[in-house]
Protein backbone atom coordinates (compact mmCIF):
# COMPACT_ATOMS: atom_id res chain seq x y z
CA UNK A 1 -59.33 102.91 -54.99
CA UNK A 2 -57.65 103.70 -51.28
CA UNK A 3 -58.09 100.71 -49.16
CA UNK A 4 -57.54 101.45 -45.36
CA UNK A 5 -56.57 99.54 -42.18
CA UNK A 6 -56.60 101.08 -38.74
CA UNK A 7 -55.32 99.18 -36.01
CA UNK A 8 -53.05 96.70 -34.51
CA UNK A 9 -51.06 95.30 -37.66
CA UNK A 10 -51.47 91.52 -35.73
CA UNK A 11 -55.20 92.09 -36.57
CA UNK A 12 -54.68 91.20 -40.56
CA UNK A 13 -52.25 93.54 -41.71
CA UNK A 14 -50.88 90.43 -43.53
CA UNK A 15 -54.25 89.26 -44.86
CA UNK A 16 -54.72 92.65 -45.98
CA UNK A 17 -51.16 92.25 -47.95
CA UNK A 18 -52.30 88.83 -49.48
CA UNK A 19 -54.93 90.52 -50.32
CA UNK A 20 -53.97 93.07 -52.29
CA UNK A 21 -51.52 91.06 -54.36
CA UNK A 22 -54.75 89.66 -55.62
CA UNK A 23 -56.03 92.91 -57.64
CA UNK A 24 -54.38 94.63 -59.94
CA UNK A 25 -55.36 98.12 -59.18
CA UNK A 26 -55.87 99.63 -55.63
CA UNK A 27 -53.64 101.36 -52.65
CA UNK A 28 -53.59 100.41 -49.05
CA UNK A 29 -52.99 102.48 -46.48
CA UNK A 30 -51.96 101.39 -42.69
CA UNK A 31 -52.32 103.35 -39.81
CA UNK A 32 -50.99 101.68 -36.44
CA UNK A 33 -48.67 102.26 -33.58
CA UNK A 34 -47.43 98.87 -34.34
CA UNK A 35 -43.98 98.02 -35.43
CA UNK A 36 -44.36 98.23 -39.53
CA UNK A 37 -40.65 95.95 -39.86
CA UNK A 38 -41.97 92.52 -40.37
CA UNK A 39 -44.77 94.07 -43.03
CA UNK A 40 -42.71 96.54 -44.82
CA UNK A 41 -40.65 93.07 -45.49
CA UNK A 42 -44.14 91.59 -46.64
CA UNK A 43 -44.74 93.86 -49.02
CA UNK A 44 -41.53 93.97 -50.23
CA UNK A 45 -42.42 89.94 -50.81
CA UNK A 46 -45.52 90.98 -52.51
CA UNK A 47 -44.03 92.84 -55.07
CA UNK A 48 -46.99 95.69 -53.56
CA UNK A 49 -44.63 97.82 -52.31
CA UNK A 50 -45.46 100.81 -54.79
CA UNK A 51 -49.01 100.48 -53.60
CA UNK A 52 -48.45 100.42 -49.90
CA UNK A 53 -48.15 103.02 -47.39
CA UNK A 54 -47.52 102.69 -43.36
CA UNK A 55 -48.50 105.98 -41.57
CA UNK A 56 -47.97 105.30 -38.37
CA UNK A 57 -50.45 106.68 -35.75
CA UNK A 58 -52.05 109.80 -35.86
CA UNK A 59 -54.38 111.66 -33.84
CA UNK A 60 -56.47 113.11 -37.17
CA UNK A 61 -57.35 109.36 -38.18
CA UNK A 62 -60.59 110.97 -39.95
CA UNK A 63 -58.07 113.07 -42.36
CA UNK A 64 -57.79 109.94 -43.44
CA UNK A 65 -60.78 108.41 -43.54
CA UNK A 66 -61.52 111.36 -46.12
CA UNK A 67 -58.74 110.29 -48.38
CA UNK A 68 -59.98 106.67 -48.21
CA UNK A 69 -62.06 104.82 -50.38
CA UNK A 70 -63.27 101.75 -48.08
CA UNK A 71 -61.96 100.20 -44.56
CA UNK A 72 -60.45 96.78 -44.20
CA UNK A 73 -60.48 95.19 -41.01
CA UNK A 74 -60.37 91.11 -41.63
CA UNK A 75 -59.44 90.89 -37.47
CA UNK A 76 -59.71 86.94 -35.98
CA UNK A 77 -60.74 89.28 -32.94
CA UNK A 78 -61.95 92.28 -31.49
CA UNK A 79 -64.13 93.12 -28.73
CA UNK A 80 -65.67 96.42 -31.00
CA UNK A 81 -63.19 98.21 -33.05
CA UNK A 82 -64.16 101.71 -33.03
CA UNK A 83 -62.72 102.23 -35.82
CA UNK A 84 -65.51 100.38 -38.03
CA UNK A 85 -68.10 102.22 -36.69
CA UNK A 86 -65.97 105.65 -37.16
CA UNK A 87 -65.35 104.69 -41.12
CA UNK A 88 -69.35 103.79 -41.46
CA UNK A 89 -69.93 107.82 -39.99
CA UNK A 90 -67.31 108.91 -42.10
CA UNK A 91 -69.26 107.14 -45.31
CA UNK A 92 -67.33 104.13 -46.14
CA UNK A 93 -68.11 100.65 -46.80
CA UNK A 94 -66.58 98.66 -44.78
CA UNK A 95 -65.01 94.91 -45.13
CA UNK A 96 -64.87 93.74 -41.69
CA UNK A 97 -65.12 90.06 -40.50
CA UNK A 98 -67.70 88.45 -38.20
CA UNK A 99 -65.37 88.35 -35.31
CA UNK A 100 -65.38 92.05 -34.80
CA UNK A 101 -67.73 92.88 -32.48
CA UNK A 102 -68.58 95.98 -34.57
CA UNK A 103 -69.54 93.26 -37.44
CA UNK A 104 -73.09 93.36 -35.47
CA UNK A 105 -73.56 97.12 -36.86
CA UNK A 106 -73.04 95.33 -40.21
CA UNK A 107 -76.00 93.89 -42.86
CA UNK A 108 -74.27 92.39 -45.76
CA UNK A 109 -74.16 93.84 -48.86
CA UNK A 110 -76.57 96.68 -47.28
CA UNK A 111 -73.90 98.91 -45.29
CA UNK A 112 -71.16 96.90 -45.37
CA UNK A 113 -69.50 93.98 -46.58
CA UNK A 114 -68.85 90.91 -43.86
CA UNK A 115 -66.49 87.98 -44.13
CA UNK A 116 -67.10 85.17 -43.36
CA UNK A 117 -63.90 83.88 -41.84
CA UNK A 118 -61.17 86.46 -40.81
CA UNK A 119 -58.73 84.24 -42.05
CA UNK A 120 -59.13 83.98 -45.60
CA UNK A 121 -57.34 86.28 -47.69
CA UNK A 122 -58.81 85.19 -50.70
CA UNK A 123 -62.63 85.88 -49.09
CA UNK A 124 -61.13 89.76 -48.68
CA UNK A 125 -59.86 90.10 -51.93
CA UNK A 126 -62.85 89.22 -53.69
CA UNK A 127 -64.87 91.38 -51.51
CA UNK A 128 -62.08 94.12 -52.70
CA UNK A 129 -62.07 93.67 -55.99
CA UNK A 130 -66.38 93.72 -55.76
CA UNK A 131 -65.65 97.46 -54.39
CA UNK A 132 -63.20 98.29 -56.95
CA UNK A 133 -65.75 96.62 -59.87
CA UNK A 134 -68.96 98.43 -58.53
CA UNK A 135 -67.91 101.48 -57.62
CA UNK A 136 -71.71 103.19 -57.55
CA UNK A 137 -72.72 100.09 -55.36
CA UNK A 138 -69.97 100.89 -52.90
CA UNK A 139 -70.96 104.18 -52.35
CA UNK A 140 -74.36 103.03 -51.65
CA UNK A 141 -72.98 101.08 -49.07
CA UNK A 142 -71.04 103.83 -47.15
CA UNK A 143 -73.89 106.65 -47.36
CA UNK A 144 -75.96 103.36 -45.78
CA UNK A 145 -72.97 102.46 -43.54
CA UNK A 146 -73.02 106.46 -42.58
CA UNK A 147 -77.34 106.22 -41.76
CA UNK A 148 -77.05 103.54 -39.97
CA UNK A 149 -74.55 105.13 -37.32
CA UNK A 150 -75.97 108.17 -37.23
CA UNK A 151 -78.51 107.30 -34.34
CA UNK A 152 -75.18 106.12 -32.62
CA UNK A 153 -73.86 109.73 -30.87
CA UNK A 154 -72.11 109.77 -27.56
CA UNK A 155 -75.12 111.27 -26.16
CA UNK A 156 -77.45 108.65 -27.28
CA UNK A 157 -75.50 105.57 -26.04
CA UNK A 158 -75.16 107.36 -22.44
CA UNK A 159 -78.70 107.28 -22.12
CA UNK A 160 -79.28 103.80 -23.89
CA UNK A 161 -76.41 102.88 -20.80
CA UNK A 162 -78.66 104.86 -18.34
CA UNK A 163 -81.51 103.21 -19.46
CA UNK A 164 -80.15 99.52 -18.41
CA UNK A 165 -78.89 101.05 -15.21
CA UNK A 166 -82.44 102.63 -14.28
CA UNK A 167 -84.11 99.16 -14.93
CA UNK A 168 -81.19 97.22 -13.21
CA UNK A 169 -81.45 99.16 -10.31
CA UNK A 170 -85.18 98.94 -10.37
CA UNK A 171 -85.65 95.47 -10.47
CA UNK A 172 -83.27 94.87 -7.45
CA UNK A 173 -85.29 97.03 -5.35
């Protein structure tokens, strides 16, 4: 199983890495513009380093997405992270905690898998190894993950947006 983390490495790269040292089986792949350094040394620490792979950024994020198995994103905060919501179209499950504000896309164990506290690496790698133990079940959750955005095009949150504006405006008058 490919796990994947997209984003700001300060977001829980390192949970990520605790993580992982948990299951015996499983990559992880980061992509970020962050500095890797201090979590190449992490995983050196780990003794994960054959299982680890920093990609830097990219502009063709959902090339990977397709070579993915799941999305990891254990962040203490986040205002949305696109990125969720761009795994869940690309059919993944998705591990995200309840401080992202994507987690609100999110019904556990129905399209997605939410922790309970962003901090706790042991939380994530339980909810790993579940994906890597119940491998039918977790594609159930991304072709669910993938529904449940659907209804979410550019097109149809401009007019949702348009909608407030219209009523906005309409009660001020």
């Amino acid at each position: 199983i490919v796990f994947l983390y997209v984003g700001d490495l300060r977001k829980g790269a390192s949970r990520c890495i605790q993580a992982l040292k948990q299951l015996e089986c499983g990559r992880l792949l980061f992509v970020s513009r962050s500095p890797d350094g201090p979590y190449q040394r992490m995983v050196q620490d780990a003794g994960v380093a054959s299982r680890v792979l920093f990609l830097g950024s990219t502009d063709q994020v959902e090339r990977i997405y397709a070579a993915a198995d799941a999305l990891l994103l254990p962040t203490p905060y986040d205002a949305f992270a696109m990125v969720v919501s761009e795994a869940m179209a690309c059919g993944l499950p998705v591990v995200v905690s309840r401080e992202a504000g994507a987690s609100e896309l999110i019904q556990h164990g129905v399209n997605g898998l939410l922790l309970q506290d962003a901090g706790n690496w042991e939380e994530l790698a339980g909810n790993m190894r579940w994906l890597v133990e119940n491998p039918g079940r977790a594609a159930e959750l991304g072709r669910a993950a993938r529904k449940s955005v659907e209804p979410l095009s550019w097109e149809a949150v401009a007019a949702q947006t348009m909608r407030v504006y219209e009523q906005l405006l309409g009660n001020s008058n």
